[in-house]
N, C-alpha and C. Protein backbone atom coordinates (compact mmCIF):
# COMPACT_ATOMS: atom_id res chain seq x y z
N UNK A 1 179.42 71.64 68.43
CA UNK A 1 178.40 72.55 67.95
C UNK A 1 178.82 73.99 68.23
N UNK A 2 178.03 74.64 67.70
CA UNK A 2 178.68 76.50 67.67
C UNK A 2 177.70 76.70 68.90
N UNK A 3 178.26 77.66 69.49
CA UNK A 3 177.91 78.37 70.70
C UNK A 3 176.57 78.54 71.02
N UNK A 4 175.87 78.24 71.94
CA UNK A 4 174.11 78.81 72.02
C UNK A 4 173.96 79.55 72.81
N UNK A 5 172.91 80.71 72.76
CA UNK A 5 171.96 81.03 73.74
C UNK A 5 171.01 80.63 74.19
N UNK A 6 170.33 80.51 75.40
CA UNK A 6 169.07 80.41 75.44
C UNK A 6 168.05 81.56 75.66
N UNK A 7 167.00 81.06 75.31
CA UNK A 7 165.78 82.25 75.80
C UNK A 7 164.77 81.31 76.05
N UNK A 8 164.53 81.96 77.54
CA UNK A 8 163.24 80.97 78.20
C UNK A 8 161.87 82.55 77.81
N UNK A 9 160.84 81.53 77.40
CA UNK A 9 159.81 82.54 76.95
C UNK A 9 158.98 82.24 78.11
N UNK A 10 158.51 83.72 78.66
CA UNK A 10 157.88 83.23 80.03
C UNK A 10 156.44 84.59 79.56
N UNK A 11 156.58 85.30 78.55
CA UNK A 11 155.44 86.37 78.29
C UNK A 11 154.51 86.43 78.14
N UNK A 12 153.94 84.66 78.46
CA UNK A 12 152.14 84.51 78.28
C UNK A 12 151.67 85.12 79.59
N UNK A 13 150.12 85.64 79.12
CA UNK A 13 148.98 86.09 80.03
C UNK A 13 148.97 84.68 80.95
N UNK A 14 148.94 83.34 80.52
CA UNK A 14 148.71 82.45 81.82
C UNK A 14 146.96 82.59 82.04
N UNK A 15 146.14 82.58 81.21
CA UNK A 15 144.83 83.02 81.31
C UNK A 15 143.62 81.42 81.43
N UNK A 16 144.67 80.39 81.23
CA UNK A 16 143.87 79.30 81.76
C UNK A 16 144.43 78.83 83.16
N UNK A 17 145.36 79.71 83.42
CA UNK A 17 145.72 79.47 84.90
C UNK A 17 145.41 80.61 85.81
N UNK A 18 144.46 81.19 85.43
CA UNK A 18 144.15 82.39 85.90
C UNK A 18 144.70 83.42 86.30
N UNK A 19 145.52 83.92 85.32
CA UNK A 19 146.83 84.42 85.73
C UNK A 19 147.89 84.89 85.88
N UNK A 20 148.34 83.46 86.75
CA UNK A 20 149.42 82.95 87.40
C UNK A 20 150.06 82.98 86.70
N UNK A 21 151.60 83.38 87.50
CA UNK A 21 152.62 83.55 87.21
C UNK A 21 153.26 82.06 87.27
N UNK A 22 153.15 81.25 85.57
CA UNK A 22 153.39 79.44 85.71
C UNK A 22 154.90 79.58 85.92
N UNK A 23 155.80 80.15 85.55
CA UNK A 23 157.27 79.56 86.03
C UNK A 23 157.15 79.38 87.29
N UNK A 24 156.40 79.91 88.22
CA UNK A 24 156.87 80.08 89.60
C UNK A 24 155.87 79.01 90.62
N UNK A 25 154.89 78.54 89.46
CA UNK A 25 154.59 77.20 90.14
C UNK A 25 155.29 76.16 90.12
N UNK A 26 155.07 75.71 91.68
CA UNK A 26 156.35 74.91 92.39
C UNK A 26 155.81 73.04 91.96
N UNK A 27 157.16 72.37 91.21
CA UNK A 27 156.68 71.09 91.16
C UNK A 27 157.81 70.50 91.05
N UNK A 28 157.38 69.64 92.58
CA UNK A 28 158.18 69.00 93.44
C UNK A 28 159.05 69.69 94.13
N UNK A 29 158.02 70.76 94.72
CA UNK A 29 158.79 71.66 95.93
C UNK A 29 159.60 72.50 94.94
N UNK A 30 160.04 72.75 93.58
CA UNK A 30 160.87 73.74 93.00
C UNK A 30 160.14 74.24 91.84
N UNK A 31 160.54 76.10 91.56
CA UNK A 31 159.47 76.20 90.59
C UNK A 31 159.49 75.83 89.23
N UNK A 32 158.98 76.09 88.16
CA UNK A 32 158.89 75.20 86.90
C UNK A 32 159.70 76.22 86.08
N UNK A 33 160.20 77.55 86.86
CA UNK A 33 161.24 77.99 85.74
C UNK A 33 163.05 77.64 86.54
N UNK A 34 163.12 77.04 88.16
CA UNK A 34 163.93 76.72 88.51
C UNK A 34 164.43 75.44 87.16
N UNK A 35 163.75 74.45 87.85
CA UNK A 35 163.65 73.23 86.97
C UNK A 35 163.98 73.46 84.99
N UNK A 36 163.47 74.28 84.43
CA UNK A 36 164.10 74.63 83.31
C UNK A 36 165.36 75.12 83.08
N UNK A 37 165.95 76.16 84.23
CA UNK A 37 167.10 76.37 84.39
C UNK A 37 168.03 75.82 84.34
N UNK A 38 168.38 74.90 85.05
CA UNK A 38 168.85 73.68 85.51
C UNK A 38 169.18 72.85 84.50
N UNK A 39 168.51 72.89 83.35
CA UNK A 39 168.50 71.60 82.58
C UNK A 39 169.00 72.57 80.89
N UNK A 40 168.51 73.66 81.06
CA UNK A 40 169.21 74.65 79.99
C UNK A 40 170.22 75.22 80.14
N UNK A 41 170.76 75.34 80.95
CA UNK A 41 171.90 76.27 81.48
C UNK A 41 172.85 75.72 81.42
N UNK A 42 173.12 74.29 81.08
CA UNK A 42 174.70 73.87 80.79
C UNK A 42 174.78 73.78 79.88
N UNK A 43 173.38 73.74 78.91
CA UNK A 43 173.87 74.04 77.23
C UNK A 43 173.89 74.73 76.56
N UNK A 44 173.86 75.99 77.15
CA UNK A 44 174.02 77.65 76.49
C UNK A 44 175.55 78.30 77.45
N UNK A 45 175.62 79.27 76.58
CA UNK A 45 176.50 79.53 76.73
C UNK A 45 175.94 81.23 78.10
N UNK A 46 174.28 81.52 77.89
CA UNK A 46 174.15 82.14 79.04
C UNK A 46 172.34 81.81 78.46
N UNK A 47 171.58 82.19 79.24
CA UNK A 47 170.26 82.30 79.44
C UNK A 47 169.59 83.92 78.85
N UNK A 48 168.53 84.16 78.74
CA UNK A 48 167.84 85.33 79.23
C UNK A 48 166.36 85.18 79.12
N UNK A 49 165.89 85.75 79.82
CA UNK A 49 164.42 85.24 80.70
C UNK A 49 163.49 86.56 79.35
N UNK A 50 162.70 86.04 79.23
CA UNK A 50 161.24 86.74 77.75
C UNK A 50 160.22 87.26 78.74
N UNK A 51 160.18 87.82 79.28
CA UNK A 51 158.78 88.77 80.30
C UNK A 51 158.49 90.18 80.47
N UNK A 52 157.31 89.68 80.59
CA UNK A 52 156.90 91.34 80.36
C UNK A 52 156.38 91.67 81.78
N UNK A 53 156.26 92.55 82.18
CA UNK A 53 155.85 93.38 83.44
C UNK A 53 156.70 93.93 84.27
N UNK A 54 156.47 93.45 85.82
CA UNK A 54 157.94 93.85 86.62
C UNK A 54 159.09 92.71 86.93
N UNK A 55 160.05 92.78 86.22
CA UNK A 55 160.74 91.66 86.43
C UNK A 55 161.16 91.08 87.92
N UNK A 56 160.99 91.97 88.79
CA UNK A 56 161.69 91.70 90.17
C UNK A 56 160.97 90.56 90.77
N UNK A 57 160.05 90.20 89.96
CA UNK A 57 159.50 88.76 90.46
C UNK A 57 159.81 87.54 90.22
N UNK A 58 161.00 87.51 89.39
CA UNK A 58 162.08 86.97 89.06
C UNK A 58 163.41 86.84 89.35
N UNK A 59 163.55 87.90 90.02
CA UNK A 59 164.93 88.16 90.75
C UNK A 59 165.87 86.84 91.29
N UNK A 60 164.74 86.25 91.60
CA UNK A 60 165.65 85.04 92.35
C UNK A 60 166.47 83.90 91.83
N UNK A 61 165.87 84.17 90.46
CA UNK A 61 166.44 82.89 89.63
C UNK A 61 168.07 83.67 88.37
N UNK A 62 168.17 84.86 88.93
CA UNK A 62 169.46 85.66 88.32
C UNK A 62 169.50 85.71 86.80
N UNK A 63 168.51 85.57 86.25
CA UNK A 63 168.61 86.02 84.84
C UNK A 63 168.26 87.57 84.20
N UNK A 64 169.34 87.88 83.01
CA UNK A 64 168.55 89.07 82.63
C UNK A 64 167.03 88.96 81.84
N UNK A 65 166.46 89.89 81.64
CA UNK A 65 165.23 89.73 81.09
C UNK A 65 165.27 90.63 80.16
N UNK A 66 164.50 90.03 79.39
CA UNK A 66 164.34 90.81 77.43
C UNK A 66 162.78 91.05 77.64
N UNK A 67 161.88 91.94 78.06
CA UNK A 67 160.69 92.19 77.79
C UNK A 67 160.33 92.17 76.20
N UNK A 68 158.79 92.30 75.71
CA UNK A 68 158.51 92.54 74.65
C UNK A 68 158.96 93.71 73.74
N UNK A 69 158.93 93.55 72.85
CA UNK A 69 158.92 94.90 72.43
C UNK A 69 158.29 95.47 70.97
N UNK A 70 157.40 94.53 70.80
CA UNK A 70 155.67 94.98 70.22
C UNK A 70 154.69 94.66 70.77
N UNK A 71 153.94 94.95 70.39
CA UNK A 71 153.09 95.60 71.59
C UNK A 71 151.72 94.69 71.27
N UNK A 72 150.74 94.62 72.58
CA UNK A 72 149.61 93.74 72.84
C UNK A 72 149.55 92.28 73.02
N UNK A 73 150.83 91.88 73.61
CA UNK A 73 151.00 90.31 74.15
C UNK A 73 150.94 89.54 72.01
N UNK A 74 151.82 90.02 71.83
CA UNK A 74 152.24 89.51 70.44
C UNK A 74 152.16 87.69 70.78
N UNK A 75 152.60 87.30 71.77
CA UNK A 75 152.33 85.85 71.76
C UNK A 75 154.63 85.27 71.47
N UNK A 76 154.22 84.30 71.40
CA UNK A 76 155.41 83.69 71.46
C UNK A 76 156.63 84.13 70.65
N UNK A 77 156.23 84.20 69.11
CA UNK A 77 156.97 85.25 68.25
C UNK A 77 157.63 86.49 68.80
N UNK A 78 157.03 86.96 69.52
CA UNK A 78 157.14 88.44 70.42
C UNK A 78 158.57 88.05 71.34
N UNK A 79 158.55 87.02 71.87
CA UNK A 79 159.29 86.61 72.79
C UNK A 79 160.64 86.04 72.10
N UNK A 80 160.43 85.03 70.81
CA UNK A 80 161.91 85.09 71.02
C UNK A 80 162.51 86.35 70.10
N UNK A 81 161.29 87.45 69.58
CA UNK A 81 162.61 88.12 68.88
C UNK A 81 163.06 89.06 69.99
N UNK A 82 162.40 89.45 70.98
CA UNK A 82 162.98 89.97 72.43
C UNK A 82 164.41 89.44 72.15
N UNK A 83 164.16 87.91 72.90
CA UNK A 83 165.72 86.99 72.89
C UNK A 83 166.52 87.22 71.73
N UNK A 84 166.01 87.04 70.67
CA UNK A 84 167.34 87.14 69.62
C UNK A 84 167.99 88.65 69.57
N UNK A 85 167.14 89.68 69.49
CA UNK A 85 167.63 91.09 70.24
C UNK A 85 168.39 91.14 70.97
N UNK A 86 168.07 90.67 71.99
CA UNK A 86 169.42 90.85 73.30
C UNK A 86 170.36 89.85 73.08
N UNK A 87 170.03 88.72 72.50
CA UNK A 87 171.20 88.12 72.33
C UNK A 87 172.54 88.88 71.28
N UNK A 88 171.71 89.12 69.97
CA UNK A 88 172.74 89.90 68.88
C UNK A 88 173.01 91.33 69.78
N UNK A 89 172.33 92.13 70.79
CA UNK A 89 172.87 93.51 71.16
C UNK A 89 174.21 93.01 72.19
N UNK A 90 174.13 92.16 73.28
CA UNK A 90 174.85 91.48 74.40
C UNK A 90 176.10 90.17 73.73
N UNK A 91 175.95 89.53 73.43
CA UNK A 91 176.89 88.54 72.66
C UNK A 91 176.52 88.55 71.17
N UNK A 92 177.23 89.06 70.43
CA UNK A 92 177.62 89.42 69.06
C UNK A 92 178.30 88.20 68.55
N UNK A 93 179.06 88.01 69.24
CA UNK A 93 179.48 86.64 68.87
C UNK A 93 178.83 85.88 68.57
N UNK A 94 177.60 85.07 69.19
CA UNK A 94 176.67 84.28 69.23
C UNK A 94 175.73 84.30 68.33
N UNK A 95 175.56 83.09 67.06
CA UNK A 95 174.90 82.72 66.11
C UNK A 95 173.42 82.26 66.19
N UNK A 96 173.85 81.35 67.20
CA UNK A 96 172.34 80.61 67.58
C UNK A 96 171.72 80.70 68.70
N UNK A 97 170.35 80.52 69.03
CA UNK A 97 169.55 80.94 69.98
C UNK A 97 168.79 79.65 70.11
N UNK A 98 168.27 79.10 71.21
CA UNK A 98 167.19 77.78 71.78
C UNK A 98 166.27 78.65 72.43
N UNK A 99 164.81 78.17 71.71
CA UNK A 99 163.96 79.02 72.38
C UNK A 99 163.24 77.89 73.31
N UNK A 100 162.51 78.32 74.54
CA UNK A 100 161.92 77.22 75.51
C UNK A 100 160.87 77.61 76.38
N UNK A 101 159.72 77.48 75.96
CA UNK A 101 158.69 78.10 77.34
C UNK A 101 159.24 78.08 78.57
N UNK A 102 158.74 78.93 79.43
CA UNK A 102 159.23 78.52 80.78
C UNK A 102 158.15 78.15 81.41
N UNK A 103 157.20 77.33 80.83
CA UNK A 103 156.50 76.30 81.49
C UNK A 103 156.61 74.63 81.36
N UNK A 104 158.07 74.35 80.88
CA UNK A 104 158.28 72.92 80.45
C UNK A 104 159.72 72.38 81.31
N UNK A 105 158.75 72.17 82.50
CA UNK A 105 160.17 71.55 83.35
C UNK A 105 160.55 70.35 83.01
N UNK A 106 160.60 69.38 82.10
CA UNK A 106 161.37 68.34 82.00
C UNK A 106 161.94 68.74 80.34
N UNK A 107 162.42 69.61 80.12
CA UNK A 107 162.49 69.93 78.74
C UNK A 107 164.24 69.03 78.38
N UNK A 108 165.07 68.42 77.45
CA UNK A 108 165.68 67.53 77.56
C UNK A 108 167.09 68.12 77.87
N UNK A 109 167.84 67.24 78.37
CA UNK A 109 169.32 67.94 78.76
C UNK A 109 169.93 67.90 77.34
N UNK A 110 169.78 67.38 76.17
CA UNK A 110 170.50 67.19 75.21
C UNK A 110 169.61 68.35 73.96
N UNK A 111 168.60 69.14 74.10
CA UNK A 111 168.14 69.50 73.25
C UNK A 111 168.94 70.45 72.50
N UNK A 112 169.92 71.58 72.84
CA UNK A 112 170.84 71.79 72.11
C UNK A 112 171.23 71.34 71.23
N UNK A 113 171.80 70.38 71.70
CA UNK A 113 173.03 69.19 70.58
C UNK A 113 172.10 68.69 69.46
N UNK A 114 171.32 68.46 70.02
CA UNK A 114 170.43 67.42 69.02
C UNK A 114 169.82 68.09 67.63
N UNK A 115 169.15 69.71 68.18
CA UNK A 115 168.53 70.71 67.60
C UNK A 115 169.80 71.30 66.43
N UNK A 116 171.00 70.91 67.10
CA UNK A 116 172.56 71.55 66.08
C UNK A 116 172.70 70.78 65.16
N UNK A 117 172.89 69.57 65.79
CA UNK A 117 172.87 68.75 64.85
C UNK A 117 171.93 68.13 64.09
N UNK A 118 170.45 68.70 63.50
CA UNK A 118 170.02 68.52 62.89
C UNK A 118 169.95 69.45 61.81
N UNK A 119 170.39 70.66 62.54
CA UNK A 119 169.97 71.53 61.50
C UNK A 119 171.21 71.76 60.64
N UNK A 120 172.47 71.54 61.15
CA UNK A 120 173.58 71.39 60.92
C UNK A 120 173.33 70.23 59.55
N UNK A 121 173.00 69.30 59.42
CA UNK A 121 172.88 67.51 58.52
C UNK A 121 171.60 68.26 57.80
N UNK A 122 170.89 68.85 57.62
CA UNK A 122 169.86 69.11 57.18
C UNK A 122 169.97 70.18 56.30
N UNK A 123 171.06 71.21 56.62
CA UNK A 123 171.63 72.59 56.00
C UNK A 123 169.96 73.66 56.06
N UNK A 124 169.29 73.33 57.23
CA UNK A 124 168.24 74.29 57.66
C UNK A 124 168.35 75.70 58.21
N UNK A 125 167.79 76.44 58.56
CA UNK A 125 167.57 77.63 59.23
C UNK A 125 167.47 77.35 60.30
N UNK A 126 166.00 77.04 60.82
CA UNK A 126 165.46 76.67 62.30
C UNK A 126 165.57 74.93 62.46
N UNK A 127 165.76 74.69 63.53
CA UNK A 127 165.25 73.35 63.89
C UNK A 127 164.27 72.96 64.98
N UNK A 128 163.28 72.26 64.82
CA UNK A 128 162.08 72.43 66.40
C UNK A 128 161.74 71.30 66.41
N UNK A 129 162.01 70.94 68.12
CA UNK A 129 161.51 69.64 68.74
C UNK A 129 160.24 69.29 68.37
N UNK A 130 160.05 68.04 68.43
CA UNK A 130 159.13 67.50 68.54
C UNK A 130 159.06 66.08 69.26
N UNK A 131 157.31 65.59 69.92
CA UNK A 131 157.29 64.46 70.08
C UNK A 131 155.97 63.50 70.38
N UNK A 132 156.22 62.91 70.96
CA UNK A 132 155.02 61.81 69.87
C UNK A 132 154.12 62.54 68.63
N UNK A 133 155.27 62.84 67.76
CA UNK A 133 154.43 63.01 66.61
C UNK A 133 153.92 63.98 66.25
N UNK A 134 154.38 65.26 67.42
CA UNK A 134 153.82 66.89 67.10
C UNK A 134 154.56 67.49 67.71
N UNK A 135 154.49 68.67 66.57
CA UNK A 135 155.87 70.25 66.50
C UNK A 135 155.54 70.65 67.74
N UNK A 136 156.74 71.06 68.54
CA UNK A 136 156.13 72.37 69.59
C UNK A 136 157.03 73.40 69.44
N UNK A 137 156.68 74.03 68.29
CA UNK A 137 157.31 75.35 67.97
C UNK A 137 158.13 76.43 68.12
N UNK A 138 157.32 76.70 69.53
CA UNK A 138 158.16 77.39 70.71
C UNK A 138 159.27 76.85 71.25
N UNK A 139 159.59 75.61 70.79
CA UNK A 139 161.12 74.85 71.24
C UNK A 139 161.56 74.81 69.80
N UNK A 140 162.76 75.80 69.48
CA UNK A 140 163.29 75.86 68.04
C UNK A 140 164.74 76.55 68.59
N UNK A 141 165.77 76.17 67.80
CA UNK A 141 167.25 76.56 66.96
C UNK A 141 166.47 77.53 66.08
N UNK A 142 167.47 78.81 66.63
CA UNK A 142 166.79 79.86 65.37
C UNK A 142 168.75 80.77 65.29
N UNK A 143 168.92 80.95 64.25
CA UNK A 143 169.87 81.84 63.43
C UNK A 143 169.64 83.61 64.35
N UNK A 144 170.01 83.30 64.80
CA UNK A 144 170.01 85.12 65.28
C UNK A 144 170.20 86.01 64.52
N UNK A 145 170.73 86.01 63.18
CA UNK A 145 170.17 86.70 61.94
C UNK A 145 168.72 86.72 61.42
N UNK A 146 168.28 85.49 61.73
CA UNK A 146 166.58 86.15 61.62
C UNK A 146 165.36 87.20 61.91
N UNK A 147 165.85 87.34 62.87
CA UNK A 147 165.44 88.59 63.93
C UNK A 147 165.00 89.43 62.57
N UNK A 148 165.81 90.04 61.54
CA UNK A 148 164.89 91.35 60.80
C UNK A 148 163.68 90.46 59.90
N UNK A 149 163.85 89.49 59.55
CA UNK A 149 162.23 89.10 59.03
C UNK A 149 161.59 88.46 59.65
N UNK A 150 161.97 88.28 61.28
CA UNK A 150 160.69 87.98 62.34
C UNK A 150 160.15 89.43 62.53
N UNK A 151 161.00 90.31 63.14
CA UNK A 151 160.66 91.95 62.95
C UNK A 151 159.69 92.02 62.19
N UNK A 152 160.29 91.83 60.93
CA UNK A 152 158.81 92.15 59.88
C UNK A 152 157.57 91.86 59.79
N UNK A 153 157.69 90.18 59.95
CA UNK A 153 156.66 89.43 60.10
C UNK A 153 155.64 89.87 61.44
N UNK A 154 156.21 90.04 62.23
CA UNK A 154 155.04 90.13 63.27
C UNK A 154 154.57 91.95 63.14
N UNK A 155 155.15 92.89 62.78
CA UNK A 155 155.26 94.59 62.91
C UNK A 155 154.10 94.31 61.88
N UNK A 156 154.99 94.30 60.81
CA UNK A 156 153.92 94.34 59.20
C UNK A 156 153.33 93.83 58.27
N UNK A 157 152.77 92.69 58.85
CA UNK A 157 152.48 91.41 58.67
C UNK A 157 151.21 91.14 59.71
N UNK A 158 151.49 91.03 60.94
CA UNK A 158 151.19 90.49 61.64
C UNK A 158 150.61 89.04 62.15
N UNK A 159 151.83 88.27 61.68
CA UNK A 159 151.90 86.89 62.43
C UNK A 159 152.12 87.12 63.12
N UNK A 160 151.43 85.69 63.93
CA UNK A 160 151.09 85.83 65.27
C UNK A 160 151.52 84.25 65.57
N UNK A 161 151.16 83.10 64.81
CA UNK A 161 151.73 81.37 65.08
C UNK A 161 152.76 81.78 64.43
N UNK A 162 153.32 80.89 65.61
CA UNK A 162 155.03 80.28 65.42
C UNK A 162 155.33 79.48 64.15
N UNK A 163 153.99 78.62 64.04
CA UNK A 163 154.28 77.40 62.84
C UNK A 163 154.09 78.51 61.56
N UNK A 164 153.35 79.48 61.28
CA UNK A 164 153.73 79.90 60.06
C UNK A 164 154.81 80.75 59.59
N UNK A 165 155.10 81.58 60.76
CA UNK A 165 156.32 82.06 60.43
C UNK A 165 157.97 81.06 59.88
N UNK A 166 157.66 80.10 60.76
CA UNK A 166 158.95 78.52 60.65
C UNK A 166 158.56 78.68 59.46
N UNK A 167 157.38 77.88 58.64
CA UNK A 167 157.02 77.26 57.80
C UNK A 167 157.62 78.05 56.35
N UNK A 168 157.84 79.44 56.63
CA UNK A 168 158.47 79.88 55.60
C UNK A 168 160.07 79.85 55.37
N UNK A 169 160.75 79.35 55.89
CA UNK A 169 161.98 79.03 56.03
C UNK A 169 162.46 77.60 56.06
N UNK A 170 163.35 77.22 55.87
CA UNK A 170 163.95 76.16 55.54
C UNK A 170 164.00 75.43 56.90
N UNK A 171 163.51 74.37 57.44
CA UNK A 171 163.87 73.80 58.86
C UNK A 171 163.49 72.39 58.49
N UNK A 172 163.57 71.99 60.08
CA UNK A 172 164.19 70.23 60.25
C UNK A 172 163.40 70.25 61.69
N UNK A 173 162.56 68.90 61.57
CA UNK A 173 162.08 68.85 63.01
C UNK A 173 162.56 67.92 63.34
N UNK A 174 162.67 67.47 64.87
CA UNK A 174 163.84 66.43 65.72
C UNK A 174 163.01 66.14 66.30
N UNK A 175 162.82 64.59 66.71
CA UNK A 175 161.67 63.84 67.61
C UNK A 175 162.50 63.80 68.53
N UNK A 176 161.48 63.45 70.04
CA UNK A 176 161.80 62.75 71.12
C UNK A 176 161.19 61.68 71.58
N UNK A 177 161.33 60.66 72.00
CA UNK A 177 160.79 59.96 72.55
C UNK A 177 159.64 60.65 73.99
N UNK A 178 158.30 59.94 73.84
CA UNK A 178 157.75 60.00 75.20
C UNK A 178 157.39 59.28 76.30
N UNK A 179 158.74 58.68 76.09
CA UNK A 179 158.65 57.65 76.94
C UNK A 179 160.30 57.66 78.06
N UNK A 180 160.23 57.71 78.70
CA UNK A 180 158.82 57.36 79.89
C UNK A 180 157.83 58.59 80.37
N UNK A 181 158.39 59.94 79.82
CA UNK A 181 157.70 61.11 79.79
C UNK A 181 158.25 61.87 78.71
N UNK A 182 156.86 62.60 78.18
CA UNK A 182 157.08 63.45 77.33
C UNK A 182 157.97 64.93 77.67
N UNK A 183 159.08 65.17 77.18
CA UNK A 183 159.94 66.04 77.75
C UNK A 183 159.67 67.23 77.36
N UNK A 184 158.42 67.71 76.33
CA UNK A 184 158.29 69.10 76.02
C UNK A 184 156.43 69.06 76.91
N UNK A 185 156.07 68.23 77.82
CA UNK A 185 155.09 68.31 78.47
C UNK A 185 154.95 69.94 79.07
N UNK A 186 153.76 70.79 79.71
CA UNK A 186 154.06 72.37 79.80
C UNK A 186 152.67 72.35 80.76
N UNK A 187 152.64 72.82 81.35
CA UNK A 187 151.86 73.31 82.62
C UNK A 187 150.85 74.64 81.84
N UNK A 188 149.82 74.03 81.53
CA UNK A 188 148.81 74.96 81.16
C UNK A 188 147.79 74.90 81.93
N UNK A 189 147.23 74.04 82.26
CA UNK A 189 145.81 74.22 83.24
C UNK A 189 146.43 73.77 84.62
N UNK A 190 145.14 74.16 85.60
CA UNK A 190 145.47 73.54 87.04
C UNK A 190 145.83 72.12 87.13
N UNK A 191 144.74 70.89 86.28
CA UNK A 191 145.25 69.79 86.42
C UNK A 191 146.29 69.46 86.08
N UNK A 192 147.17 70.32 85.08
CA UNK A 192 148.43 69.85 84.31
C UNK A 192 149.60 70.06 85.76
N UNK A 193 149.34 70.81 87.08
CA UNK A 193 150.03 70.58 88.18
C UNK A 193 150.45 69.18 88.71
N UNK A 194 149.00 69.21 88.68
CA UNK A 194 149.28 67.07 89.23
C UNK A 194 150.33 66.17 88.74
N UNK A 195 149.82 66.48 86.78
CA UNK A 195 150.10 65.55 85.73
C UNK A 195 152.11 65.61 86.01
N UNK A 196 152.28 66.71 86.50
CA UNK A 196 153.76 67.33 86.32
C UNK A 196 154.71 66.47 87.34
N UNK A 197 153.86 66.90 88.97
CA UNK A 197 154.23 66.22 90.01
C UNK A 197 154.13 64.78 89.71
N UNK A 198 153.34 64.31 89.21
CA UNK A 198 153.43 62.76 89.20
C UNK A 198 154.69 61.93 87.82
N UNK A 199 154.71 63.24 87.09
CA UNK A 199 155.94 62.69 86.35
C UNK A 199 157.29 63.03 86.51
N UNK A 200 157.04 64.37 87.56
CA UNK A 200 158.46 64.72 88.57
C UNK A 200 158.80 63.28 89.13
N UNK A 201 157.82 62.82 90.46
CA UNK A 201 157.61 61.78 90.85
C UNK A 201 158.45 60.21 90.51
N UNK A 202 158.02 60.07 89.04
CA UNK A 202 158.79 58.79 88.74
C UNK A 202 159.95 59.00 87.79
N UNK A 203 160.28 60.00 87.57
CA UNK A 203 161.93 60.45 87.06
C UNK A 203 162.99 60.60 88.39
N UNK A 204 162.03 60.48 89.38
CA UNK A 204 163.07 60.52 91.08
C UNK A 204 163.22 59.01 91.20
N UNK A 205 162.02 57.90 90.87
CA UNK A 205 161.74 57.25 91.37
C UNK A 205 163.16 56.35 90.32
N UNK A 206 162.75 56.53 89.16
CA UNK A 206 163.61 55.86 88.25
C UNK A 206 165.47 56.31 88.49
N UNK A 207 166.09 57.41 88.95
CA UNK A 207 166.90 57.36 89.33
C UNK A 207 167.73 57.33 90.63
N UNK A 208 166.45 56.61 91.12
CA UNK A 208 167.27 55.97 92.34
C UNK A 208 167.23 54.77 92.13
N UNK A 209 166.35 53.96 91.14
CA UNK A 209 166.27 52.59 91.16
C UNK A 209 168.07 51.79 90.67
């Protein structure tokens, strides 16, 4: 497959978590943007972190950061054209971009490959995970040439969902299995802490068996 970037989108308010800063809630003792790291980072060719505020609250996990750069919490759109920005200003080289909340710690070690090679067999634009049976948007293969009619779209336009902006372009969605856990699962409410730890829990349990 051709070269990737990633961009972890971390620029939500967090407003059903009152809040909170969710990458940095800890599950299974590590936080939920460690755990994304980890599992994205051998399939890009480098990372860069989507946040807005003071980044030094991030410091620890060594990524650069692409803040917004339209304005009023644009929402997810906002975030990866941050990423595709810094990706086309920083590696020029680099065609393609994986976008990934950074609230989805079990997100898959193969989603790269899989996302290439669909869109690759498909002769698409974008490609976005999916699983049991529904898009999650914010996990997409996007052309880093897109960037000037996401620009547009969100400036003069103003889209704001991910699914309609995709929807105008040529793409390919890729299932996953959810079994034995759903791998684009995402930490939105307090209870979704538990739900996380307990499926941290038996992905330990299953590879030690």
């Amino acid at each position: 497959m051709s070269a990737c970037f990633g961009i972890i989108l971390a620029g939500g308010q967090a407003r059903r978590l009152g809040g909170a800063d969710k990458p940095l809630i800890e599950i299974g003792g590590v936080p939920i943007l460690a755990h994304v790291v980890s599992r994205l980072a051998p399939q890009c060719v480098a990372l860069v972190l989507n946040a807005n505020g003071d980044p030094a609250r991030f410091s620890r996990f060594g990524l650069e950061a692409a803040p917004d750069d339209v304005e009023g919490f644009a929402g997810p759109l906002a975030g990866v054209l941050a990423g595709l920005d810094y990706v086309a200003a920083s590696h020029p080289d680099v065609a393609l971009a994986v976008s990934v909340p950074a609230d989805t710690p079990f997100v898959p070690r193969d989603l790269a490959l899989r996302l290439a090679s669909a869109r690759a067999a498909a002769g698409a634009e974008i490609a976005v995970a999916s699983s049991g049976g529904r898009a999650h948007h914010a996990v997409a293969l996007w052309p880093v040439t897109i960037r000037a009619a996401l620009r547009h779209a969100l400036i003069q336009e103003d889209i704001r969902k991910v699914s309609a902006f995709i929807g105008r372009h040529r793409h390919v969605v890729v299932e996953w299995s959810i079994e034995p856990i759903d791998p684009f699962f995402n930490v939105n409410r307090p209870e979704d802490v538990d739900r996380a730890e307990a499926m941290a829990a038996s992905l330990r349990r299953a590879s030690e068996s």
